[in-house]
N, C-alpha and C. Protein backbone atom coordinates (compact mmCIF):
# COMPACT_ATOMS: atom_id res chain seq x y z
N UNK A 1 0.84 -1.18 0.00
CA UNK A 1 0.00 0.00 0.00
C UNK A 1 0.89 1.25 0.00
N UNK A 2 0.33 2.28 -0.37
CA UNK A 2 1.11 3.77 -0.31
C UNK A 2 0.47 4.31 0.57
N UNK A 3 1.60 4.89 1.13
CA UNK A 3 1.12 5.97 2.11
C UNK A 3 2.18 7.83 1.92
N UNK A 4 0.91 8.42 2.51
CA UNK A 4 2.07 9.88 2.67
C UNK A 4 3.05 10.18 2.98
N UNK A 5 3.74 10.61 2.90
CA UNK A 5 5.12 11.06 3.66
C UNK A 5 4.83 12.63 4.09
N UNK A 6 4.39 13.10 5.61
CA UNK A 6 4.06 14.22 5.99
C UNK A 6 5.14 14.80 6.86
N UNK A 7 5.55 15.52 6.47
CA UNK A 7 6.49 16.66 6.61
C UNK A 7 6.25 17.39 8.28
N UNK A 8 6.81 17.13 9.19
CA UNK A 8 6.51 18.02 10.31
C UNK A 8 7.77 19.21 10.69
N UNK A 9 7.35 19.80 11.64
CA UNK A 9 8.39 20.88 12.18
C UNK A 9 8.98 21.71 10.97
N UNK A 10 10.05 22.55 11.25
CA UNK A 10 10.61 23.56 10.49
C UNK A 10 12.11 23.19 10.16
N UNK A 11 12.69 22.84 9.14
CA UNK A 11 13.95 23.27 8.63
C UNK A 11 14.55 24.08 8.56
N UNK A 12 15.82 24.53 10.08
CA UNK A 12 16.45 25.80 9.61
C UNK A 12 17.21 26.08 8.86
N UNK A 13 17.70 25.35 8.35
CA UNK A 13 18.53 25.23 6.44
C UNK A 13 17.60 26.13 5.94
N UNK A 14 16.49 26.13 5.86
CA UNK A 14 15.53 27.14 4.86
C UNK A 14 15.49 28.64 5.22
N UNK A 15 16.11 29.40 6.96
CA UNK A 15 16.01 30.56 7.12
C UNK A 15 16.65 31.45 6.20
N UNK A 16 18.16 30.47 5.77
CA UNK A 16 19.24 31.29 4.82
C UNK A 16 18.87 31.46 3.36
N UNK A 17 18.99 32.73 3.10
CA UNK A 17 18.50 33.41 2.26
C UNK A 17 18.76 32.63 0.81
N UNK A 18 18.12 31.68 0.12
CA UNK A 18 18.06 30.92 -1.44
C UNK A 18 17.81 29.80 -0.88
N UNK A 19 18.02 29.02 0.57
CA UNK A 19 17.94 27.49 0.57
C UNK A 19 16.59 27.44 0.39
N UNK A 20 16.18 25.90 0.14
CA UNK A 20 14.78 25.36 -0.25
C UNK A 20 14.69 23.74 0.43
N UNK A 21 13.73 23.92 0.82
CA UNK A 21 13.34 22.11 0.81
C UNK A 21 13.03 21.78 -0.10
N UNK A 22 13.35 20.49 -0.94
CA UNK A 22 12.71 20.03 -1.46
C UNK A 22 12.29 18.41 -1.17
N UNK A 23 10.88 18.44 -1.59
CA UNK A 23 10.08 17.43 -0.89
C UNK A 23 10.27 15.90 -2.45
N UNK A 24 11.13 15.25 -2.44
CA UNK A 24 11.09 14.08 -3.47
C UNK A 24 10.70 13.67 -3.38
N UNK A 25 10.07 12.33 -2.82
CA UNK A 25 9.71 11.45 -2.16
C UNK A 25 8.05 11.75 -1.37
N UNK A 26 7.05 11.79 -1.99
CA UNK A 26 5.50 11.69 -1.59
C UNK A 26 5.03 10.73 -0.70
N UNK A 27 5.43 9.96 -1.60
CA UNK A 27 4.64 8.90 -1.00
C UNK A 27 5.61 7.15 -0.70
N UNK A 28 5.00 6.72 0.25
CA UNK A 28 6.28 5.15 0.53
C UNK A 28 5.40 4.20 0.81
N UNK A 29 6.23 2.79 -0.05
CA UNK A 29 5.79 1.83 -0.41
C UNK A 29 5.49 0.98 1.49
N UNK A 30 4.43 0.42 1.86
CA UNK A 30 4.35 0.24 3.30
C UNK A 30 3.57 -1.14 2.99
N UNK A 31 3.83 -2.48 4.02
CA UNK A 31 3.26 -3.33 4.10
C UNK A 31 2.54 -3.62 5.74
N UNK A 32 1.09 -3.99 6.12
CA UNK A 32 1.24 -4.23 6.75
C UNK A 32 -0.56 -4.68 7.08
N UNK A 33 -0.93 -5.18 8.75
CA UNK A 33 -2.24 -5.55 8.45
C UNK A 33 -3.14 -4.44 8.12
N UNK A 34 -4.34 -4.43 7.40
CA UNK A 34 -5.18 -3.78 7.77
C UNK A 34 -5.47 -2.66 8.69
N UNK A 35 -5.49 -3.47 9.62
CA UNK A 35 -5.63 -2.88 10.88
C UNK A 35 -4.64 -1.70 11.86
N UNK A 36 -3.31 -2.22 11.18
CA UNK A 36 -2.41 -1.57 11.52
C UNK A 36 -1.72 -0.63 10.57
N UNK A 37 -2.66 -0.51 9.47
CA UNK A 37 -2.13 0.54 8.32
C UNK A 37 -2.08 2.15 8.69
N UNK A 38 -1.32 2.77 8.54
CA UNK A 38 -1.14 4.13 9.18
C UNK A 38 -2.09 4.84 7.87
N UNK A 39 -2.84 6.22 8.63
CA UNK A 39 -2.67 7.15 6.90
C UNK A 39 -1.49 7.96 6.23
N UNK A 40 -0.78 7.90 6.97
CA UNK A 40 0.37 8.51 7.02
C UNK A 40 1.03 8.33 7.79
N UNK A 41 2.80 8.54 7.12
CA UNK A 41 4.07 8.56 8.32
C UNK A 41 5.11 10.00 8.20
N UNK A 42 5.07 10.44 9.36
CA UNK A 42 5.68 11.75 9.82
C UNK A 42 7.20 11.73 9.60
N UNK A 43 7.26 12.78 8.86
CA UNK A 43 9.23 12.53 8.88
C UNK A 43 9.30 14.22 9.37
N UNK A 44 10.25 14.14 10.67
CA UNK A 44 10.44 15.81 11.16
C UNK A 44 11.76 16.17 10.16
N UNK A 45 11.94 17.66 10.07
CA UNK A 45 12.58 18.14 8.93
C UNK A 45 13.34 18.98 10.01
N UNK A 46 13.25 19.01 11.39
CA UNK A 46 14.16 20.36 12.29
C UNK A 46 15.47 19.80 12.25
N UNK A 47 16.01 18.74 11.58
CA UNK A 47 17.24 18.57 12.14
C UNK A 47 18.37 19.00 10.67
N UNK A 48 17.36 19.18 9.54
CA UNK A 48 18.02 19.70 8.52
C UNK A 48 18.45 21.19 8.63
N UNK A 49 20.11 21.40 9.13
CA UNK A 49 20.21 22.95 9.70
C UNK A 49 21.29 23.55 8.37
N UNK A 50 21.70 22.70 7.37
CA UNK A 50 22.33 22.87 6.20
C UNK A 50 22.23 22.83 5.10
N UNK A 51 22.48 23.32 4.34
CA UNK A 51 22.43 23.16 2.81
C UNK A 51 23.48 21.88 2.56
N UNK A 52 22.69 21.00 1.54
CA UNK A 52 22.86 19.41 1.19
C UNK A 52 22.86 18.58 1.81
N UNK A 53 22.42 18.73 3.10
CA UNK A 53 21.41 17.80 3.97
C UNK A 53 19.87 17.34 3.42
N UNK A 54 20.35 15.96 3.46
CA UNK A 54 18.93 15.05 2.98
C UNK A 54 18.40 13.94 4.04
N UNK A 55 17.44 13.67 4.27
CA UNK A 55 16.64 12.84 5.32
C UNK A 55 15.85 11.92 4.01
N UNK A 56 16.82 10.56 4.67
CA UNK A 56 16.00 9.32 3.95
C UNK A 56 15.10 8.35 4.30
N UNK A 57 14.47 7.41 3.68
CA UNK A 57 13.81 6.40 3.82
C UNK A 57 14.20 5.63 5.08
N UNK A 58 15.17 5.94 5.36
CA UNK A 58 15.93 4.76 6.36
C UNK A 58 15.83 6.02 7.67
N UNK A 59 15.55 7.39 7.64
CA UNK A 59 15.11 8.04 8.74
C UNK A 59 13.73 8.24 9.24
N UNK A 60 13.29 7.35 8.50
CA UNK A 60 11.55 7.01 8.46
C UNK A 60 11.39 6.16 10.13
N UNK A 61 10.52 6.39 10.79
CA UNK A 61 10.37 5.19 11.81
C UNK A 61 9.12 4.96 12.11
N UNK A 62 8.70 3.93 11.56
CA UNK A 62 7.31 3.16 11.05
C UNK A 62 7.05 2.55 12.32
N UNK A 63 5.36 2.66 12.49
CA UNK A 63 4.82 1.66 13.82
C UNK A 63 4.78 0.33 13.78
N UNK A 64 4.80 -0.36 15.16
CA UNK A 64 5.01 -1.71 14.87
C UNK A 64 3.95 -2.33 14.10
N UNK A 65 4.53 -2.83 13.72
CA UNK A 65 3.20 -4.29 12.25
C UNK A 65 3.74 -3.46 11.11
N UNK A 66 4.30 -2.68 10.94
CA UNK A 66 4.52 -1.61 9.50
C UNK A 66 5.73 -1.98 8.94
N UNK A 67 6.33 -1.93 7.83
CA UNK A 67 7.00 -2.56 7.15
C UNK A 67 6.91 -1.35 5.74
N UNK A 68 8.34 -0.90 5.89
CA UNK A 68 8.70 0.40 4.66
C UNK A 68 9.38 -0.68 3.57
N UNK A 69 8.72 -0.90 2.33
CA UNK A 69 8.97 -1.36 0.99
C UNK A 69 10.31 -0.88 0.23
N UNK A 70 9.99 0.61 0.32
CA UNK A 70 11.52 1.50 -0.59
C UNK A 70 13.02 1.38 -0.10
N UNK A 71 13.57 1.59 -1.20
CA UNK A 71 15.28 1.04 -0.78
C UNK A 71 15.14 2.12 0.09
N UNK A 72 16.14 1.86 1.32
CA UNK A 72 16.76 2.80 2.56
C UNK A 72 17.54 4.09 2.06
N UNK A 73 18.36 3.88 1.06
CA UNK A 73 18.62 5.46 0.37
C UNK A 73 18.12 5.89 0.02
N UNK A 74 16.69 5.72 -0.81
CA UNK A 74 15.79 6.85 -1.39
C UNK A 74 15.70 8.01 -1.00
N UNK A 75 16.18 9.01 -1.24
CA UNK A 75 15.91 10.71 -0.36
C UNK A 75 14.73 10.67 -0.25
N UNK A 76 14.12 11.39 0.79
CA UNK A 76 12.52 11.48 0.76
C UNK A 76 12.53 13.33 0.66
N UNK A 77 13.34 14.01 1.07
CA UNK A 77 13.48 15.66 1.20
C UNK A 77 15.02 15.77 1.49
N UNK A 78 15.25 17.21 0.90
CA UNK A 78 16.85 17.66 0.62
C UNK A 78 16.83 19.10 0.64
N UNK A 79 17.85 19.64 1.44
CA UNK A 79 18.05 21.17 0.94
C UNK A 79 18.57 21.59 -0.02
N UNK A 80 18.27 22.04 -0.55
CA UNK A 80 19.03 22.75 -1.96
C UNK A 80 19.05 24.27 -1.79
N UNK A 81 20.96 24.50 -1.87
CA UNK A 81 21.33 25.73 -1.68
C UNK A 81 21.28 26.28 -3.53
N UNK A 82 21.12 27.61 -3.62
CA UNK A 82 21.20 28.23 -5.00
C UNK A 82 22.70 28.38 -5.68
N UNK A 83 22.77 28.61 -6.84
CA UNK A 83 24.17 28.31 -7.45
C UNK A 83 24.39 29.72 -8.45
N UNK A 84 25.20 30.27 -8.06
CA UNK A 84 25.42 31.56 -9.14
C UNK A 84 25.71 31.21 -10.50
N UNK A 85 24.78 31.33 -11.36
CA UNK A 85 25.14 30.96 -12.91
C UNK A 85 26.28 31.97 -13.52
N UNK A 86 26.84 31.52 -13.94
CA UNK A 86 28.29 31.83 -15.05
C UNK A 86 28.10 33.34 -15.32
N UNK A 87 26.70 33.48 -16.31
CA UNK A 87 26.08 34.41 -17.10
C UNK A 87 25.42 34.98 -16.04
N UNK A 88 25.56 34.87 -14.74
CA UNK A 88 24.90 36.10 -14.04
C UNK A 88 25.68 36.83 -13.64
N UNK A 89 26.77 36.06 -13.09
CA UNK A 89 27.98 37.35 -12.34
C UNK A 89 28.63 37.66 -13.38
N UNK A 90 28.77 37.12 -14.74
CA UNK A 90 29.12 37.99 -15.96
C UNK A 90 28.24 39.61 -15.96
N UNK A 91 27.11 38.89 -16.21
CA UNK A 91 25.77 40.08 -16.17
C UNK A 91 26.32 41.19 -15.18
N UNK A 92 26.37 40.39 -13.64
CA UNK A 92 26.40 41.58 -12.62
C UNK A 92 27.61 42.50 -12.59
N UNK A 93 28.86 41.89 -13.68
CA UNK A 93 30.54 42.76 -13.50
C UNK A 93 29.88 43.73 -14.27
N UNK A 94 29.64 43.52 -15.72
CA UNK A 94 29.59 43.96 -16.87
C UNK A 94 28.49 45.48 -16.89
N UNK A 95 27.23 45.17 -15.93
CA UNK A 95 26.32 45.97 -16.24
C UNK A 95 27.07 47.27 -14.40
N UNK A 96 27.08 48.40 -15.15
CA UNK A 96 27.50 49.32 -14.18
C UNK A 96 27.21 50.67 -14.53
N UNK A 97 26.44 51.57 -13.76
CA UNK A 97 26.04 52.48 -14.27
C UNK A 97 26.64 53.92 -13.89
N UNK A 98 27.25 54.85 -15.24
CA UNK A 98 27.93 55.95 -14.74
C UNK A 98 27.40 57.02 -15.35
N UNK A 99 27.69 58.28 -14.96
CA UNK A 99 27.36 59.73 -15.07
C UNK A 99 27.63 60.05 -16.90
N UNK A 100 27.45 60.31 -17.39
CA UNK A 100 27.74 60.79 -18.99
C UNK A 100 28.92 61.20 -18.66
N UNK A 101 29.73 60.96 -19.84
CA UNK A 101 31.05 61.46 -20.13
C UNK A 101 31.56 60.83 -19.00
N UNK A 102 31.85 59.78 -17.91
CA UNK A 102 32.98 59.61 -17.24
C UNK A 102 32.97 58.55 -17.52
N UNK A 103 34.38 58.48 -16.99
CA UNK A 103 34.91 57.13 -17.69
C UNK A 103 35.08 56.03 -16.55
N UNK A 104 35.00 54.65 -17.00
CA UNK A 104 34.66 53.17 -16.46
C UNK A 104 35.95 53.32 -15.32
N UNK A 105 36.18 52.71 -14.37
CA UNK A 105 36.98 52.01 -13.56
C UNK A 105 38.09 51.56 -14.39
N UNK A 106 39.40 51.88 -13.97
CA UNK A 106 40.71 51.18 -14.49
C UNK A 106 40.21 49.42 -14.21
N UNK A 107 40.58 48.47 -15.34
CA UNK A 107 40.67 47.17 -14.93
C UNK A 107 39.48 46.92 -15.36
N UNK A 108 38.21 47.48 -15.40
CA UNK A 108 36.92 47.66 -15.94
C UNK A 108 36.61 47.52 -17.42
N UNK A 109 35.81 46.73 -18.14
CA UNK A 109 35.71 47.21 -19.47
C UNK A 109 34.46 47.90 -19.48
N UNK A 110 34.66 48.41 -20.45
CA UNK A 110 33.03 49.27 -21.02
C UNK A 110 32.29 48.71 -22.09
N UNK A 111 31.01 48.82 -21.89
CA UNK A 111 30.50 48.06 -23.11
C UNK A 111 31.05 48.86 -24.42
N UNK A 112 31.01 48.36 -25.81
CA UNK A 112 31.41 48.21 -26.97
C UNK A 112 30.42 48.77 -27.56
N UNK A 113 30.64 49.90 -28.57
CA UNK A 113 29.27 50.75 -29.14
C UNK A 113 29.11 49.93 -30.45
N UNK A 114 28.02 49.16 -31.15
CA UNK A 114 28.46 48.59 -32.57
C UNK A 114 27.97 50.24 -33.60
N UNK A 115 28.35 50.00 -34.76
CA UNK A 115 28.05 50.80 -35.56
C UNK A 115 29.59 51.45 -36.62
């Protein structure tokens, strides 16, 4: 049977300014009676305090009679820190804004007039 994977508490990996949770892992493969089928199993997220910290399948802890199906590495949630693209801090040297008629920073280029 499938069940949820519900997310509790707060990740402080996420206060710093670009990190993200991300949630992979929905739902997990669970065997067990009837009777003892959960609707869901709680995975707390407070102990993720870094960027590329991941909480897996194998940090899952299922009630007794329950039985988790998915391989033990499966990530179920991960922080993901942001990555400065090439073409942005190109963007951010390149674009600089000055007074008419003065001239760029020594070491600086200036944009190129075509024509």
């Amino acid at each position: 049977m499938e069940i949820p994977v519900v997310l509790v508490g707060e990740a402080p990996a996420t206060k710093i300014t670009g990190n993200m949770l991300e949630h992979e892992l929905n739902t997990i493969s669970v065997e067990s009676l009837p009777s003892k089928l959960p609707a869901g199993i709680e995975l707390d997220v407070s102990s993720l305090e870094q960027g590329g910290q991941v909480l897996r399948v194998k940090d899952l802890v299922p009630r007794d009679g329950v039985s988790i199906l998915n391989q033990p590495e499966q990530v179920i949630v991960k922080i993901t820190v942001p990555r400065l693209r090439k073409e942005d801090q190109l963007e951010t040297i390149s674009i600089e804004e000055k007074a008419p008629g003065e001239q760029a920073a020594p070491g600086k280029e200036t944009p190129q007039e075509e024509g």
